[in-house]
C-alpha atoms as a PDB file:
ATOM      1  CA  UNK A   1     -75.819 -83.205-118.167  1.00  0.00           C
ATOM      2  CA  UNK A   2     -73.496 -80.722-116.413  1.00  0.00           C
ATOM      3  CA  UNK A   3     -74.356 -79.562-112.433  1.00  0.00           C
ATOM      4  CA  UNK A   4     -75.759 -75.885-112.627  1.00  0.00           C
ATOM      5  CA  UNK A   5     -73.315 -74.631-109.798  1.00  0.00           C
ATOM      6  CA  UNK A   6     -70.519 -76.139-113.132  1.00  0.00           C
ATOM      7  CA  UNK A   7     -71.814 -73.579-115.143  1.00  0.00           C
ATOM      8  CA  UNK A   8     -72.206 -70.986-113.036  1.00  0.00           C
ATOM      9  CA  UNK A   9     -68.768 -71.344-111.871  1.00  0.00           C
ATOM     10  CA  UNK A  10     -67.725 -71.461-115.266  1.00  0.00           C
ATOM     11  CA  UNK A  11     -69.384 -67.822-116.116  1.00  0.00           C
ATOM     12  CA  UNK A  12     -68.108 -66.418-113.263  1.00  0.00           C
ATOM     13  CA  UNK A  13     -64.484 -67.726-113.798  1.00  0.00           C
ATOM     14  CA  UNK A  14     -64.633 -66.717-117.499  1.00  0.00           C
ATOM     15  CA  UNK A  15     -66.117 -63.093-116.724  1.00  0.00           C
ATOM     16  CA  UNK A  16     -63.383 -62.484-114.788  1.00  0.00           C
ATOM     17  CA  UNK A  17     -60.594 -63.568-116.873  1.00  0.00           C
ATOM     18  CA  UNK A  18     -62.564 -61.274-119.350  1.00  0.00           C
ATOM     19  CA  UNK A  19     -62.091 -58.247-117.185  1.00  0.00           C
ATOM     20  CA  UNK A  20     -58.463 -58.773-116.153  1.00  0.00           C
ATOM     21  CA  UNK A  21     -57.656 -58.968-119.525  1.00  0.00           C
ATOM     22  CA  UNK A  22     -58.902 -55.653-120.281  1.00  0.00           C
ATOM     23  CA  UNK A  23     -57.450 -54.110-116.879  1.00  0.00           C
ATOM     24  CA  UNK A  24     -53.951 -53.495-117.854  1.00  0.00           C
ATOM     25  CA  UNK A  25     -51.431 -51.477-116.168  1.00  0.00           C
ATOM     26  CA  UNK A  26     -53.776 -50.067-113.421  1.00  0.00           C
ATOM     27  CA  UNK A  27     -55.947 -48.174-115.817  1.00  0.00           C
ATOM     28  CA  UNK A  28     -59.204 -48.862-116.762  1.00  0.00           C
ATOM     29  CA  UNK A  29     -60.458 -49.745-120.013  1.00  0.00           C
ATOM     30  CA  UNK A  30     -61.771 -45.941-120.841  1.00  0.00           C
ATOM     31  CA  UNK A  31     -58.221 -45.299-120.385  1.00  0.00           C
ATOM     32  CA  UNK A  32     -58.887 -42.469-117.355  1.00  0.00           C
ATOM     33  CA  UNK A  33     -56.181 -43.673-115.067  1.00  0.00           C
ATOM     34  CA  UNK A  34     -58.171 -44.626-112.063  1.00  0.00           C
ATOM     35  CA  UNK A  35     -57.145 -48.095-111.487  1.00  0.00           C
ATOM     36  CA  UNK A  36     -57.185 -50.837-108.990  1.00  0.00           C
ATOM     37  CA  UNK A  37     -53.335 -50.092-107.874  1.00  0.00           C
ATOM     38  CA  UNK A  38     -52.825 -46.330-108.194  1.00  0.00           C
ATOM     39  CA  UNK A  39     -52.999 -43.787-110.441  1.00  0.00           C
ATOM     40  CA  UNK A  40     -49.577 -43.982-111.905  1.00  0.00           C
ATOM     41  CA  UNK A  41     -49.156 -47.656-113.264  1.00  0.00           C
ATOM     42  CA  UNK A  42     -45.501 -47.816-111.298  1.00  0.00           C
ATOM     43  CA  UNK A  43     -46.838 -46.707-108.063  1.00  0.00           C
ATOM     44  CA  UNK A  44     -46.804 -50.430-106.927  1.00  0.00           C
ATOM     45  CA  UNK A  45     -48.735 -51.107-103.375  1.00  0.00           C
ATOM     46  CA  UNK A  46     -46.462 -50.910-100.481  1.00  0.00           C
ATOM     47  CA  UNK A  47     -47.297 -53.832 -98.112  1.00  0.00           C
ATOM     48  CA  UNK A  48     -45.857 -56.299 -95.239  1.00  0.00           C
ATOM     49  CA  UNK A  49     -45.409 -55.497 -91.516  1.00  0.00           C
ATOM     50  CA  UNK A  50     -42.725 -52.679 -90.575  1.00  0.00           C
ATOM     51  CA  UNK A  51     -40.186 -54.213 -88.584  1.00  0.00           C
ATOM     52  CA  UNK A  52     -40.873 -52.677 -84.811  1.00  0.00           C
ATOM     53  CA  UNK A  53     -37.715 -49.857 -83.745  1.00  0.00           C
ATOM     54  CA  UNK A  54     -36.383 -51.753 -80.656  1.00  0.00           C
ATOM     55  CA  UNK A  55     -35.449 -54.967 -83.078  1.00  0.00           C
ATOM     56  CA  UNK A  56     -33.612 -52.944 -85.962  1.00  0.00           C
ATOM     57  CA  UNK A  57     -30.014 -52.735 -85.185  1.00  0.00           C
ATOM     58  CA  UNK A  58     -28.198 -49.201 -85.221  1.00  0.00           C
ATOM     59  CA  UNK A  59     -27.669 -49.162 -88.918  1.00  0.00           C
ATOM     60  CA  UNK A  60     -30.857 -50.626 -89.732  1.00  0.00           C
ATOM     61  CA  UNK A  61     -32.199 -47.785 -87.494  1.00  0.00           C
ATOM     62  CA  UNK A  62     -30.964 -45.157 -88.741  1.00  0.00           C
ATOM     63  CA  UNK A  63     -32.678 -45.452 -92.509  1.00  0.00           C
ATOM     64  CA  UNK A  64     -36.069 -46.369 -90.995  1.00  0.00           C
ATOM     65  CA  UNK A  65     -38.786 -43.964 -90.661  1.00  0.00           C
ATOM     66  CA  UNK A  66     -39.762 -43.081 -87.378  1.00  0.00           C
ATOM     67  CA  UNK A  67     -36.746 -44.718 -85.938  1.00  0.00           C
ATOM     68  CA  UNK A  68     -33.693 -43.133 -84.542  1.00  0.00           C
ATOM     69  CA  UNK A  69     -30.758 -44.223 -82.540  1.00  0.00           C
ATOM     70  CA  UNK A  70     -31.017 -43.306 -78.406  1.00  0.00           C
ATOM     71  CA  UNK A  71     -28.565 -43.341 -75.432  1.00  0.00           C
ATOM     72  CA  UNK A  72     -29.984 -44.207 -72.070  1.00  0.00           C
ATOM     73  CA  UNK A  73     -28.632 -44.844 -68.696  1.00  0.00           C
ATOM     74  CA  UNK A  74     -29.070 -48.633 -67.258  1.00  0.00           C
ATOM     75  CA  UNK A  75     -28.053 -50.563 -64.837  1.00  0.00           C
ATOM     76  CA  UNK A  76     -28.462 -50.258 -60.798  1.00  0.00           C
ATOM     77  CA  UNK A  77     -26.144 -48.043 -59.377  1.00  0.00           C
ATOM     78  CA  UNK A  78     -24.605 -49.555 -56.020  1.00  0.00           C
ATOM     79  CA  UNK A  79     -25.873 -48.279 -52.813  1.00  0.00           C
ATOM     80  CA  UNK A  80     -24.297 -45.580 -50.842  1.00  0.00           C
ATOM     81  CA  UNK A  81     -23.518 -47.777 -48.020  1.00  0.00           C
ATOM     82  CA  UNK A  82     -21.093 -49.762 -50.411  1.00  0.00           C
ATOM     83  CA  UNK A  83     -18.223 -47.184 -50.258  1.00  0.00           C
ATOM     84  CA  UNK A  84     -16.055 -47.150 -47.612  1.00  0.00           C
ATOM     85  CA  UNK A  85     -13.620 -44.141 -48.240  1.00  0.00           C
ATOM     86  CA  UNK A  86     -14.730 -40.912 -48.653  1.00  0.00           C
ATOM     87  CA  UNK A  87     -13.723 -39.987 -51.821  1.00  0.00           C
ATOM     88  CA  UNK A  88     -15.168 -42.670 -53.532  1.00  0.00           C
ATOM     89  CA  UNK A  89     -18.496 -41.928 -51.763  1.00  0.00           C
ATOM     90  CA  UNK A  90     -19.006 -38.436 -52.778  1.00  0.00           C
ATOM     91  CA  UNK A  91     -18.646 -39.614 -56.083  1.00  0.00           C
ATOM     92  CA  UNK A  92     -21.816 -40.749 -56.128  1.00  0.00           C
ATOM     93  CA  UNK A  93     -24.749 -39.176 -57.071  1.00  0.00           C
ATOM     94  CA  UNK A  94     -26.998 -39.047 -53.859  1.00  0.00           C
ATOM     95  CA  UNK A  95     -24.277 -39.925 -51.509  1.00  0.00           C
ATOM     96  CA  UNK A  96     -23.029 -38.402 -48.822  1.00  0.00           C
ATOM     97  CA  UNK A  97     -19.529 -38.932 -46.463  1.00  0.00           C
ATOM     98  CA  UNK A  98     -20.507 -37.921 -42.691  1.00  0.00           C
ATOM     99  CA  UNK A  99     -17.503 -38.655 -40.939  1.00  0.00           C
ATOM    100  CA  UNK A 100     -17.070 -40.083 -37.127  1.00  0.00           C
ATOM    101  CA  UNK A 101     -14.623 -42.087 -35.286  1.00  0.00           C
ATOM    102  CA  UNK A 102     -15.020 -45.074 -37.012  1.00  0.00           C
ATOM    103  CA  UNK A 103     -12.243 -47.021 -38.082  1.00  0.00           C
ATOM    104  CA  UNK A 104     -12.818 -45.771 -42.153  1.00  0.00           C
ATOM    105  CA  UNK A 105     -12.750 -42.434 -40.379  1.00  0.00           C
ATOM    106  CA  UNK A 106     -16.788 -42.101 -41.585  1.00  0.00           C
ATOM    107  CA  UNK A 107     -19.552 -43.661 -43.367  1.00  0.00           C
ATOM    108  CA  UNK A 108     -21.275 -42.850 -46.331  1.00  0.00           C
ATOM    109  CA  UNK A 109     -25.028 -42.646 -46.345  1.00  0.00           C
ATOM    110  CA  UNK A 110     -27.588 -41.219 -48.371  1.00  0.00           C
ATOM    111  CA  UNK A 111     -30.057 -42.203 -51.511  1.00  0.00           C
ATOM    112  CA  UNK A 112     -28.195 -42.981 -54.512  1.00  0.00           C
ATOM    113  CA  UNK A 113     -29.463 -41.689 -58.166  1.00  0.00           C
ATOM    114  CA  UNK A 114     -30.816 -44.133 -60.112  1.00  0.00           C
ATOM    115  CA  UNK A 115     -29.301 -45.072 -63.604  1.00  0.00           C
ATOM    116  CA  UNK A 116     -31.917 -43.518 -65.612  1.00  0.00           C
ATOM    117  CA  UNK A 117     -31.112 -40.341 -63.774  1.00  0.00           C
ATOM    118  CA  UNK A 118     -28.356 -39.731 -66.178  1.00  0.00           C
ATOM    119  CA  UNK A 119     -28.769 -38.366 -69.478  1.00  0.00           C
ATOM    120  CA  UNK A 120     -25.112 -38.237 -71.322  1.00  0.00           C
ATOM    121  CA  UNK A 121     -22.508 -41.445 -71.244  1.00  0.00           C
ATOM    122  CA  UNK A 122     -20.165 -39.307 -69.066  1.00  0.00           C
ATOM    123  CA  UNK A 123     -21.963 -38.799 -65.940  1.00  0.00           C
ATOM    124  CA  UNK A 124     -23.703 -42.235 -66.550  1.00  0.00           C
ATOM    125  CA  UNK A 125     -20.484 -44.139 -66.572  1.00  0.00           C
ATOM    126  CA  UNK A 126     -19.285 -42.080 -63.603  1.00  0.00           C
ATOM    127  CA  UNK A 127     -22.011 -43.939 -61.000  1.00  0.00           C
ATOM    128  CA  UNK A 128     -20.819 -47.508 -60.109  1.00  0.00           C
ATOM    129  CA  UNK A 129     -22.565 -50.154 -62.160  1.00  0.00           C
ATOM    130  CA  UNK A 130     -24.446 -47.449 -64.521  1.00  0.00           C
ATOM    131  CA  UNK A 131     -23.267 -47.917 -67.820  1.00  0.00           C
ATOM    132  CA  UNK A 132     -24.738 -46.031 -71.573  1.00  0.00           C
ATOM    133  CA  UNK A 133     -26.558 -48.027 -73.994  1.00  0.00           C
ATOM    134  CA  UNK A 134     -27.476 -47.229 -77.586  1.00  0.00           C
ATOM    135  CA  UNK A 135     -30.612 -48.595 -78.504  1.00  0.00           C
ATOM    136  CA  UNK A 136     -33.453 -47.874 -81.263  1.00  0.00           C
ATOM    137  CA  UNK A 137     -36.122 -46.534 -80.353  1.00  0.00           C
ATOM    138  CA  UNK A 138     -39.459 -45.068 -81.824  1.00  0.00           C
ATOM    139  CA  UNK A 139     -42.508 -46.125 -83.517  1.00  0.00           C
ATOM    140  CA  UNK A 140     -42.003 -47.557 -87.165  1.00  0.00           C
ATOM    141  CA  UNK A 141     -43.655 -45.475 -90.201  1.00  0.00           C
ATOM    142  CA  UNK A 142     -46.383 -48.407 -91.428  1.00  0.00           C
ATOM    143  CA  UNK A 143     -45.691 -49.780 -94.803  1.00  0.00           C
ATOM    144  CA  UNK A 144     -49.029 -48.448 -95.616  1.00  0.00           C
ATOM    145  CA  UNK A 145     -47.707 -45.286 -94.940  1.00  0.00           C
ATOM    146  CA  UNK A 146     -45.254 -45.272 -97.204  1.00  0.00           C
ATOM    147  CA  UNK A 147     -45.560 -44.663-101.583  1.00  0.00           C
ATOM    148  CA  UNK A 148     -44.842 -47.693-103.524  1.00  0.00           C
ATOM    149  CA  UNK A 149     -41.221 -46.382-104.817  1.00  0.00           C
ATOM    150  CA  UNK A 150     -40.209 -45.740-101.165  1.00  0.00           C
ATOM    151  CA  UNK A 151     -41.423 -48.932 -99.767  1.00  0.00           C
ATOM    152  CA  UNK A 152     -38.020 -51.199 -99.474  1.00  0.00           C
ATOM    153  CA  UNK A 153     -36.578 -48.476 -97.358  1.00  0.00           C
ATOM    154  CA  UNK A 154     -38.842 -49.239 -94.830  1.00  0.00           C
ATOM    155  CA  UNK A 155     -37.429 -52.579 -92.782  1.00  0.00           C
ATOM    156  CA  UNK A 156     -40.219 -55.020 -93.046  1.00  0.00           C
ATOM    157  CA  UNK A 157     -41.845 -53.132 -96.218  1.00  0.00           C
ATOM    158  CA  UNK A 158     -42.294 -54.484 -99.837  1.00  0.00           C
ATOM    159  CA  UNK A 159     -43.839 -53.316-102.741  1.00  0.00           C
ATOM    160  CA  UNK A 160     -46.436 -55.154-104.663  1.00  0.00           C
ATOM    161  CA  UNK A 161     -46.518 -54.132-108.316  1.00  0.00           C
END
């Protein structure tokens, strides 16, 4: 004698088989269209984890939705107290050359702008230890987002037909 949870497994099991085989292509069996995976049979599922902006490299970047290539300013720019000529003082952002009888002839004093003050790679690279940085940046399109025969565009994304 066969166990009754057998059997029952054994319906269930062969029911379902029975459907599948009559679910082809993502259309139902009245042939209407609506299906399980779209309403075109090559719309696929688009699926996985978009790869987060800051991790794709500048090429990478630039294909990705919601991604784009930025510049920003880093670094610590040095103090004005650092410089010791006059010229080199007012260079910086912040600082200022008040002279006196000193042997440099002055001192430089002030509040020095921060790196992140600077928002093109020219005036960023002209404060001491401020240097321009290209970076991605944005928040990733989902794959969920994004129509089956667009998916693989997507870093991260793949479609499930």
């Amino acid at each position: 004698m066969r166990h009754p949870i057998f059997l029952l497994s054994f319906v269930l099991l062969s029911s379902a088989l029975g459907l599948s085989a009559c679910v082809q292509g993502g259309q139902e069996p009245n042939g209407s269209g609506a299906g399980l995976i779209g309403d075109r049979p090559d719309s696929g599922v688009c699926g996985g984890e978009a790869v987060a902006c800051f991790m794709l490299d500048s090429e990478s970047c630039d294909v990705a939705d919601g991604c784009s290539v930025v510049g920003a300013c880093t670094g610590y720019a040095a103090r004005c107290g650092y410089w010791r000529a006059q010229g080199a003082c007012e260079a910086q952002v912040g600082c200022e050359w008040s002279p006196d009888d000193s042997e440099d002839g002055g001192s430089c004093g002030g509040v020095v702008a921060s790196c992140d003050h600077f928002g093109d790679p020219d005036s960023c690279s002209d404060q001491l230890n401020c240097h321009w940085e290209l970076f991605c940046g944005g928040l990733a399109t989902s794959c969920e987002e994004r129509p089956g025969d667009d998916c693989e565009t997507q870093p991260g994304c793949s479609a499930d037909y």
